[in-house]
PDB file of N, CA and C in Angstrom:
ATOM      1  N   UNK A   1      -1.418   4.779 -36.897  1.00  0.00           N
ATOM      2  CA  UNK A   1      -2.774   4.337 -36.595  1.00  0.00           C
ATOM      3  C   UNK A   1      -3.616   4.491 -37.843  1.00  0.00           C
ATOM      4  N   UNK A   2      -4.751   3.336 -38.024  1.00  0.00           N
ATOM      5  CA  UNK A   2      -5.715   4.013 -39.244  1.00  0.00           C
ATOM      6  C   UNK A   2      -7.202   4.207 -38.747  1.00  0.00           C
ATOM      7  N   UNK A   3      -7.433   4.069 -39.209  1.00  0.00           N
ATOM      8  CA  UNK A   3      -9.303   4.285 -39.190  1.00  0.00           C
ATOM      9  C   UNK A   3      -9.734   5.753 -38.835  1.00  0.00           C
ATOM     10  N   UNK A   4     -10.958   6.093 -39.477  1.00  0.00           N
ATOM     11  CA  UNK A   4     -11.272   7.194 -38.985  1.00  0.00           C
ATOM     12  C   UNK A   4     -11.651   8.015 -38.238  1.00  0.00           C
ATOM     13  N   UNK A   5     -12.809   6.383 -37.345  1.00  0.00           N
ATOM     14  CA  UNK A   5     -13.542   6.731 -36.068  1.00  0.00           C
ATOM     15  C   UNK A   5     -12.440   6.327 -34.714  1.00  0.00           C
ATOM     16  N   UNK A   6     -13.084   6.474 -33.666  1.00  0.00           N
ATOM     17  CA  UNK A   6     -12.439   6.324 -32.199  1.00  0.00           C
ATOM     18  C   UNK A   6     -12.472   4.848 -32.214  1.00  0.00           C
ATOM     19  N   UNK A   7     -13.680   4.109 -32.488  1.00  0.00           N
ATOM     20  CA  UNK A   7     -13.761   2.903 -32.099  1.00  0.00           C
ATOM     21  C   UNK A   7     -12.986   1.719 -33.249  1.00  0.00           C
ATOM     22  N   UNK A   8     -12.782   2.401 -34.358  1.00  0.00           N
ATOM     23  CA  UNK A   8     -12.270   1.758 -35.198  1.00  0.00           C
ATOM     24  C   UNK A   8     -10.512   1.692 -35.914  1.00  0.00           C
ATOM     25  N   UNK A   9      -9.934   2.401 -34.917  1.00  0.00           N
ATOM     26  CA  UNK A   9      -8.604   3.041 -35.423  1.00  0.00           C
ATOM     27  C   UNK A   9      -7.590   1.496 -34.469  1.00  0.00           C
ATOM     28  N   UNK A  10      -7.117   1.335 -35.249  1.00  0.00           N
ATOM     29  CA  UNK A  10      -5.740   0.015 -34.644  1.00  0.00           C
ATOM     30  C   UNK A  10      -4.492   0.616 -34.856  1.00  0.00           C
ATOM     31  N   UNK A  11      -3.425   0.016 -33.778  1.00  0.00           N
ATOM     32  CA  UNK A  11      -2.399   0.389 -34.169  1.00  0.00           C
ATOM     33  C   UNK A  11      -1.548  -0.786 -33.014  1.00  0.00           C
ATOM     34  N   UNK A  12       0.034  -0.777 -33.134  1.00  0.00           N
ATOM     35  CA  UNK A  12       0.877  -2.030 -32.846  1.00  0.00           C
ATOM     36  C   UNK A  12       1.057  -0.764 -31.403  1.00  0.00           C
ATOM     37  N   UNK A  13       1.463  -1.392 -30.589  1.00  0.00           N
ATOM     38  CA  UNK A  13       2.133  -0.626 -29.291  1.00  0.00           C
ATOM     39  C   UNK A  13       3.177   0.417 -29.813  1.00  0.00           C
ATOM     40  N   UNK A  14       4.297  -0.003 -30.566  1.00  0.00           N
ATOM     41  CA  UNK A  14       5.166   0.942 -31.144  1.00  0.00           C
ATOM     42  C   UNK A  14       4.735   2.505 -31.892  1.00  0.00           C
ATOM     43  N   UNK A  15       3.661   1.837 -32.592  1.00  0.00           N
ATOM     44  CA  UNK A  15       3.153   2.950 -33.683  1.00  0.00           C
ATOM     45  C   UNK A  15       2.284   3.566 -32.286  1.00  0.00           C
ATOM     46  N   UNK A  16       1.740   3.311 -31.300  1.00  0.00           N
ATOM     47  CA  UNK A  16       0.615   4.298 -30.481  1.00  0.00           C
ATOM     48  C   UNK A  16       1.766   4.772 -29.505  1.00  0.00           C
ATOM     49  N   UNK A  17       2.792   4.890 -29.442  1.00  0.00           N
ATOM     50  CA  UNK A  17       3.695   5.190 -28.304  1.00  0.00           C
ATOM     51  C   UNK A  17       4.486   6.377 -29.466  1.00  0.00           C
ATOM     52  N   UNK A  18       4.932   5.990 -30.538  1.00  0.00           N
ATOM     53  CA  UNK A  18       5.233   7.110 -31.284  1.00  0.00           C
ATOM     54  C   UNK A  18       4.185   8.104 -31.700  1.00  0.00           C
ATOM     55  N   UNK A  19       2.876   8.112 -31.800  1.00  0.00           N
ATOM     56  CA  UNK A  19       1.730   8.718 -32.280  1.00  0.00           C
ATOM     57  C   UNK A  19       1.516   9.305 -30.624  1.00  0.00           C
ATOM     58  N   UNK A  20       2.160   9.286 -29.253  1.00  0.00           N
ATOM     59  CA  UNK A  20       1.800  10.147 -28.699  1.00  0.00           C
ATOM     60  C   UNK A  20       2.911  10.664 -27.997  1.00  0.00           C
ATOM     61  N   UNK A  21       4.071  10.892 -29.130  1.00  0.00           N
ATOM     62  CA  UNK A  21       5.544  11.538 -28.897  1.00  0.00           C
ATOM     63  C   UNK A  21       6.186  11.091 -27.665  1.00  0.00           C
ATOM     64  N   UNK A  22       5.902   9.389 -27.316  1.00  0.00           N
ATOM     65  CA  UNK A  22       6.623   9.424 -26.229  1.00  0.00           C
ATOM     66  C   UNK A  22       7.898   8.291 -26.348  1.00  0.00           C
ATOM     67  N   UNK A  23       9.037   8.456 -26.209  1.00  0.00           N
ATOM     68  CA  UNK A  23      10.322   7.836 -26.270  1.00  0.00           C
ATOM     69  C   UNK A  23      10.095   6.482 -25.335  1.00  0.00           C
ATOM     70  N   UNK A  24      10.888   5.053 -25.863  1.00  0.00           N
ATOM     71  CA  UNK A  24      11.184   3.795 -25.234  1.00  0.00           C
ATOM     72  C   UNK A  24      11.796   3.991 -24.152  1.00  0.00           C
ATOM     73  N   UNK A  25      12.800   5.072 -23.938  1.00  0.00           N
ATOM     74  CA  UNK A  25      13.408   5.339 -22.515  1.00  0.00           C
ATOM     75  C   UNK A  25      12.317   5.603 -21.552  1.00  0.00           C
ATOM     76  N   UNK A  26      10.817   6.651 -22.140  1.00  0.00           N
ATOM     77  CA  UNK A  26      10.108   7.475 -20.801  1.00  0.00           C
ATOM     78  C   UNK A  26       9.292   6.421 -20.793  1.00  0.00           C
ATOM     79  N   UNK A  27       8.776   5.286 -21.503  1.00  0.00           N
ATOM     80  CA  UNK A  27       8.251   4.142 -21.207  1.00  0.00           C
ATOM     81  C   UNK A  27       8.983   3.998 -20.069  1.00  0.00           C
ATOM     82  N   UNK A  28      10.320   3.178 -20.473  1.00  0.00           N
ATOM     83  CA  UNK A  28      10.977   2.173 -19.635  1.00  0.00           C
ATOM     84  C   UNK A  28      11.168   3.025 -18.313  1.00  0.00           C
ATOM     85  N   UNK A  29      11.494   4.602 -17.846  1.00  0.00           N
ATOM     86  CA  UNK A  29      11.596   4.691 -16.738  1.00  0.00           C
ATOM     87  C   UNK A  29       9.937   4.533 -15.641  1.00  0.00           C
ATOM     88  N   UNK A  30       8.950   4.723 -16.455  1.00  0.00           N
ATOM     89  CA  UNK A  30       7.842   4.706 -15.649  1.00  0.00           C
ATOM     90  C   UNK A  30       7.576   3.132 -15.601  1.00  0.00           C
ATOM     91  N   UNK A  31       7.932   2.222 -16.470  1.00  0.00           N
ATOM     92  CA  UNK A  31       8.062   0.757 -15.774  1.00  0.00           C
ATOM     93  C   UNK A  31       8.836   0.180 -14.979  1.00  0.00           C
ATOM     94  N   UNK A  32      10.029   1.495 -14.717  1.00  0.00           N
ATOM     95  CA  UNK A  32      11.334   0.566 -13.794  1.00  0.00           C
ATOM     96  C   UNK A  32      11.824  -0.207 -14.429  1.00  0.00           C
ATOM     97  N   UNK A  33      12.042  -0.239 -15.969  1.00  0.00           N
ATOM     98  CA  UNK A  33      12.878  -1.045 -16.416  1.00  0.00           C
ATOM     99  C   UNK A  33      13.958  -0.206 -17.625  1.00  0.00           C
ATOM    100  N   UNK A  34      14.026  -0.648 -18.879  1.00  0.00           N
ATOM    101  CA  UNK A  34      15.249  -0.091 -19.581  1.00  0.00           C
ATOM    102  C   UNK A  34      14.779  -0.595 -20.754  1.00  0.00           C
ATOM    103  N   UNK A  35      15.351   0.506 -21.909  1.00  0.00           N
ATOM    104  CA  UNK A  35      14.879   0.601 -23.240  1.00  0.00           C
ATOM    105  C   UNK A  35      14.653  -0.391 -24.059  1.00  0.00           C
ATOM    106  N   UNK A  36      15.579  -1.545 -23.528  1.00  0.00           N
ATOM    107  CA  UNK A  36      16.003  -2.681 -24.131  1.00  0.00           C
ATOM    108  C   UNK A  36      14.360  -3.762 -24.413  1.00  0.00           C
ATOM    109  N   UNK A  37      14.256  -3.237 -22.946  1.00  0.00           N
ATOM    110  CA  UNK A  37      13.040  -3.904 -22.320  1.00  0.00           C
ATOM    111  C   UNK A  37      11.430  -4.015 -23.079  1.00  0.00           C
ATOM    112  N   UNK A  38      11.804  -2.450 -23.347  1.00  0.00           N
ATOM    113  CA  UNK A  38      10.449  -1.567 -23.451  1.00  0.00           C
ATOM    114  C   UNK A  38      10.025  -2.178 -25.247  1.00  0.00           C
ATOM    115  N   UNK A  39      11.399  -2.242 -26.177  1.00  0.00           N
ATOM    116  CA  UNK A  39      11.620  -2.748 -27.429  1.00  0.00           C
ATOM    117  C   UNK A  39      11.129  -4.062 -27.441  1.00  0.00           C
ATOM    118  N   UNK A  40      11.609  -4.905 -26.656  1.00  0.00           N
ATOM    119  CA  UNK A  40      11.298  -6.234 -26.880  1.00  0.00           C
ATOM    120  C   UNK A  40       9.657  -6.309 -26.349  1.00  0.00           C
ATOM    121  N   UNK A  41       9.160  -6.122 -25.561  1.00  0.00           N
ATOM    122  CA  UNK A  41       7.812  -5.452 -25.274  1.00  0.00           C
ATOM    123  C   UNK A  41       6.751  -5.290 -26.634  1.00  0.00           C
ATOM    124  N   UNK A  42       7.511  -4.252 -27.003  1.00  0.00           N
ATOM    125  CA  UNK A  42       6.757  -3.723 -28.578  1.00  0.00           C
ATOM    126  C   UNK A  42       6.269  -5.152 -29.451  1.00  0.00           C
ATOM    127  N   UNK A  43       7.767  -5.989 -29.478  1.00  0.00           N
ATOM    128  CA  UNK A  43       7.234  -7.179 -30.386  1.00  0.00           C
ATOM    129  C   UNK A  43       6.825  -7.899 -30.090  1.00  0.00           C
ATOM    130  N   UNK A  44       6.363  -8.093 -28.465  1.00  0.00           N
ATOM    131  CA  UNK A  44       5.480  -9.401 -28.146  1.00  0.00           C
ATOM    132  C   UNK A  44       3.889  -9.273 -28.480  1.00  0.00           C
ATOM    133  N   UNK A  45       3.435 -10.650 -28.954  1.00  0.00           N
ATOM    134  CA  UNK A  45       2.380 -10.464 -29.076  1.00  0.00           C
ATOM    135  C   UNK A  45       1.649 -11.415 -27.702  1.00  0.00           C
ATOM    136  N   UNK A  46       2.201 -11.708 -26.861  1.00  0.00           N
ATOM    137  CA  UNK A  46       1.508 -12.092 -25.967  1.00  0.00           C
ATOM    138  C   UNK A  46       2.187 -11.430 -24.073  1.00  0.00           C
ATOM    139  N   UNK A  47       1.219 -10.599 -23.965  1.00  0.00           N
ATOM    140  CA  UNK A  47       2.261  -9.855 -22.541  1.00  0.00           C
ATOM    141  C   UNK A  47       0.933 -10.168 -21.303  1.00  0.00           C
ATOM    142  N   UNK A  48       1.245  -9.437 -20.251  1.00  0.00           N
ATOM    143  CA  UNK A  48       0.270  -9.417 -18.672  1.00  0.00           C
ATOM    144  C   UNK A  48      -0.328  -8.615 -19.145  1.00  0.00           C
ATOM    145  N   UNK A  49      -2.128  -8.497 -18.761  1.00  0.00           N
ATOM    146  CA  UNK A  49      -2.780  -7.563 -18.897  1.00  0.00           C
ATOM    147  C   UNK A  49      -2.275  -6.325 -18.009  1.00  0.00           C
ATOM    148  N   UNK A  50      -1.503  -6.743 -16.678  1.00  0.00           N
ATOM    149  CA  UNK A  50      -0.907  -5.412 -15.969  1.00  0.00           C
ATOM    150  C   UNK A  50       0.341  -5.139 -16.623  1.00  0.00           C
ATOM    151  N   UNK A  51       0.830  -5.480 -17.173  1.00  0.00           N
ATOM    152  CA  UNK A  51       2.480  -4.751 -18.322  1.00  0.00           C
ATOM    153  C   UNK A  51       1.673  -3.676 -19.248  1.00  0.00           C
ATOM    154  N   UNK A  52       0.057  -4.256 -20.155  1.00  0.00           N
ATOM    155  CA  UNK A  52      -0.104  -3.686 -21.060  1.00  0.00           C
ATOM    156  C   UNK A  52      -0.928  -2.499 -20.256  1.00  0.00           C
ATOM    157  N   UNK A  53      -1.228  -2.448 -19.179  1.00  0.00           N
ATOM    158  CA  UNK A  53      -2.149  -1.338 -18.350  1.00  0.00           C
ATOM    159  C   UNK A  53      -1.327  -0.173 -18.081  1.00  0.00           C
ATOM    160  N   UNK A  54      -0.099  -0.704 -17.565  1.00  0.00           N
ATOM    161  CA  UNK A  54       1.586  -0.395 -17.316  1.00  0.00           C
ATOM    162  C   UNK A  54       2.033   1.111 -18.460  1.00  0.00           C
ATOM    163  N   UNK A  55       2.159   0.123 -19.251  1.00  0.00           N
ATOM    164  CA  UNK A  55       2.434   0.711 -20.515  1.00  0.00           C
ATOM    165  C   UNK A  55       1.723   1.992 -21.041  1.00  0.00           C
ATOM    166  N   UNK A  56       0.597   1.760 -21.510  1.00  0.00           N
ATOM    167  CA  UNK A  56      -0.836   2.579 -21.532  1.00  0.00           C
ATOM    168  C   UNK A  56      -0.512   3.631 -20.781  1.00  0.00           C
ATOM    169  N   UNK A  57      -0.542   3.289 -19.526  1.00  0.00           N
ATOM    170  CA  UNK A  57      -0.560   4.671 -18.544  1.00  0.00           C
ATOM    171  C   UNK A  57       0.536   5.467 -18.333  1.00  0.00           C
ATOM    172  N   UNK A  58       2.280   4.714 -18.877  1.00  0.00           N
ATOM    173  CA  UNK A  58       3.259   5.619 -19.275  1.00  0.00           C
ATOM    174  C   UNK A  58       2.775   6.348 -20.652  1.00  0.00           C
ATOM    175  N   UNK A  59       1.814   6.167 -21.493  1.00  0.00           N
ATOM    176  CA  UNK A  59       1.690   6.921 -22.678  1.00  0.00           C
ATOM    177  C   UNK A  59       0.545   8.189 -21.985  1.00  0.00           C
ATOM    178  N   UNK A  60       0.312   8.172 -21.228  1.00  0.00           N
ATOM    179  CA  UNK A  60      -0.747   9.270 -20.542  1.00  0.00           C
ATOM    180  C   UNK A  60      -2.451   8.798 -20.817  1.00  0.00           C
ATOM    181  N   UNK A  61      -2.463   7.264 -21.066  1.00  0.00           N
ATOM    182  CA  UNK A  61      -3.331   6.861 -21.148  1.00  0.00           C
ATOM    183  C   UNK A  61      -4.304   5.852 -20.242  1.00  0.00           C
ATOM    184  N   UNK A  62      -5.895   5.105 -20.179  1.00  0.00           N
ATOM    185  CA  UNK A  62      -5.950   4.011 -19.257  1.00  0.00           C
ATOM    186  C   UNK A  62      -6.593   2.718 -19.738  1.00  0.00           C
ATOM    187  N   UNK A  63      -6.096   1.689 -19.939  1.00  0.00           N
ATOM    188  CA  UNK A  63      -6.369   0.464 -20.499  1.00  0.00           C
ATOM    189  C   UNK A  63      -7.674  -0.105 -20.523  1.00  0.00           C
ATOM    190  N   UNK A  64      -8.365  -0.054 -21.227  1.00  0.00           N
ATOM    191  CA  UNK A  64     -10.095  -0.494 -20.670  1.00  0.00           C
ATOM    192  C   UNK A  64     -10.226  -1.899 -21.873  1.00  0.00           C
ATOM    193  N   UNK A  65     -10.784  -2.795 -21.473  1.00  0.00           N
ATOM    194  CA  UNK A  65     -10.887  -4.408 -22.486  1.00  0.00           C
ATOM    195  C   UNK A  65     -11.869  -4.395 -22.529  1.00  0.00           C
ATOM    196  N   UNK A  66     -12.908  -4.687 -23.331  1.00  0.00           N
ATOM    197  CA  UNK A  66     -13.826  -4.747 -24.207  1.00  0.00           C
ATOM    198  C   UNK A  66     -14.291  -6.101 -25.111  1.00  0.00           C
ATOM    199  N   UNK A  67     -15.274  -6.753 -24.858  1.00  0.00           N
ATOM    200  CA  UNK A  67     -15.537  -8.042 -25.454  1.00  0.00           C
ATOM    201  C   UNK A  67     -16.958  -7.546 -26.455  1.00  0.00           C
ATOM    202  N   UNK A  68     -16.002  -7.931 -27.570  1.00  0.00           N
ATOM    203  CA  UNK A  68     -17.047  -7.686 -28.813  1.00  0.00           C
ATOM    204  C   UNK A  68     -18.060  -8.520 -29.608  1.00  0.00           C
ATOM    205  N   UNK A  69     -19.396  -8.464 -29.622  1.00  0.00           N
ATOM    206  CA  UNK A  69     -19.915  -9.749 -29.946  1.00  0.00           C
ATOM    207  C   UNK A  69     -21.057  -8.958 -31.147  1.00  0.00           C
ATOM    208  N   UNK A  70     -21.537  -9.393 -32.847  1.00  0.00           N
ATOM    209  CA  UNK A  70     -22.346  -9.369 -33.566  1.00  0.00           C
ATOM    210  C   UNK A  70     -23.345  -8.511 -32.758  1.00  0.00           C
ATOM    211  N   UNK A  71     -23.939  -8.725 -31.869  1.00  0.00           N
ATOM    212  CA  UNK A  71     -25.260  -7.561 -31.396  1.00  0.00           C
ATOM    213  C   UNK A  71     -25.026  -6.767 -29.947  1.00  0.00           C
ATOM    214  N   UNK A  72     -23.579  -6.522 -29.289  1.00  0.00           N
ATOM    215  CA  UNK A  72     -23.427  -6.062 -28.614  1.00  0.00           C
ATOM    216  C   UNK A  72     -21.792  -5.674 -27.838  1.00  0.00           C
ATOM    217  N   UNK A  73     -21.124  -4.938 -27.182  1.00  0.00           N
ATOM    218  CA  UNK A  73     -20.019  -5.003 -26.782  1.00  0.00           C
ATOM    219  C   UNK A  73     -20.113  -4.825 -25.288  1.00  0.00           C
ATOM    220  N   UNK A  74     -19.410  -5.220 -24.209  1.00  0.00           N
ATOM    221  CA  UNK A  74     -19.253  -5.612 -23.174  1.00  0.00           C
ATOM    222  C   UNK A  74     -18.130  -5.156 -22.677  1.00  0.00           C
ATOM    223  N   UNK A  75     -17.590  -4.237 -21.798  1.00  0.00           N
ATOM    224  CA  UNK A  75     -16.509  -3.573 -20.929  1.00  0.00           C
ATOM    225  C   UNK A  75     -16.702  -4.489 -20.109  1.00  0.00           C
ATOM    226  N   UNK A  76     -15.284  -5.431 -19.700  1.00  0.00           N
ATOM    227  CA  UNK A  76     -14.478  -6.216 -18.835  1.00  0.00           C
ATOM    228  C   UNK A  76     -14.115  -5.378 -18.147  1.00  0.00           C
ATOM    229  N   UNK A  77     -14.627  -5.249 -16.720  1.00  0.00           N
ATOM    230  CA  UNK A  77     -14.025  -4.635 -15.721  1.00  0.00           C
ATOM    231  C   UNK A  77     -13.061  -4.995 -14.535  1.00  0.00           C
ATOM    232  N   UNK A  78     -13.094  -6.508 -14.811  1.00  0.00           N
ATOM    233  CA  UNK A  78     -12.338  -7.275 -13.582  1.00  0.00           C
ATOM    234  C   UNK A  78     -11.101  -6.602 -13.680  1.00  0.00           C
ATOM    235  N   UNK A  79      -9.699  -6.283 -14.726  1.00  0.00           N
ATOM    236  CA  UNK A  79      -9.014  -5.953 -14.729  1.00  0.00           C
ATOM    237  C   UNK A  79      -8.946  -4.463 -14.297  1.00  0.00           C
ATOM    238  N   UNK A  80     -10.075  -3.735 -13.862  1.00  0.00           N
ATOM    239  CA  UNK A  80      -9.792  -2.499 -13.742  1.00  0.00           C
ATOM    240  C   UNK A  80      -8.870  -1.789 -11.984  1.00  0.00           C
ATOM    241  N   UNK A  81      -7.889  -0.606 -12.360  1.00  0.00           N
ATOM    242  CA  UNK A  81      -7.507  -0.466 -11.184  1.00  0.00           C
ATOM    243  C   UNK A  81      -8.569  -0.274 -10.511  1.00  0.00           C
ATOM    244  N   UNK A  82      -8.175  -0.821  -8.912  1.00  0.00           N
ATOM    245  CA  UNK A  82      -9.392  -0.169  -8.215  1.00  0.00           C
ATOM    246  C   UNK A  82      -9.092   1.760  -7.814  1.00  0.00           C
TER     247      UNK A  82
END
């Protein structure tokens, strides 16, 4: 991951799943699927907003989307669990 602040730090799915010590297997068992899975996953750049919510929350985390605009940012909540 880089950046220094919270709001400014990026990183690929792979690099934030290793940055919170968690293995492609403990992914893949909390998705019900298999390592194979969880890899090919990593390199897509286009997945379901519920795979990437999925995912997130096998890392002990919760997916929140955010629309960023020049004088303001906006939390998308439609996707949120209820």
């Amino acid at each position: 991951m880089t950046g220094g602040n919270r709001a400014a730090r990026t990183a690929r799915l792979d690099e934030l799943r290793k940055s919170r010590s968690v293995t492609q297997v403990k992914v893949a068992e909390h998705l019900r699927t298999n390592q194979g899975e969880i890899s090919r996953l990593e390199r897509r750049t286009d997945i379901y907003i519920s795979t990437l919510a999925q995912y997130i929350r096998a890392l002990g985390g919760k997916l929140e989307i955010r629309a960023v605009f020049p004088d303001s940012e906006v939390r998308i909540t439609q996707f949120d669990e209820e």
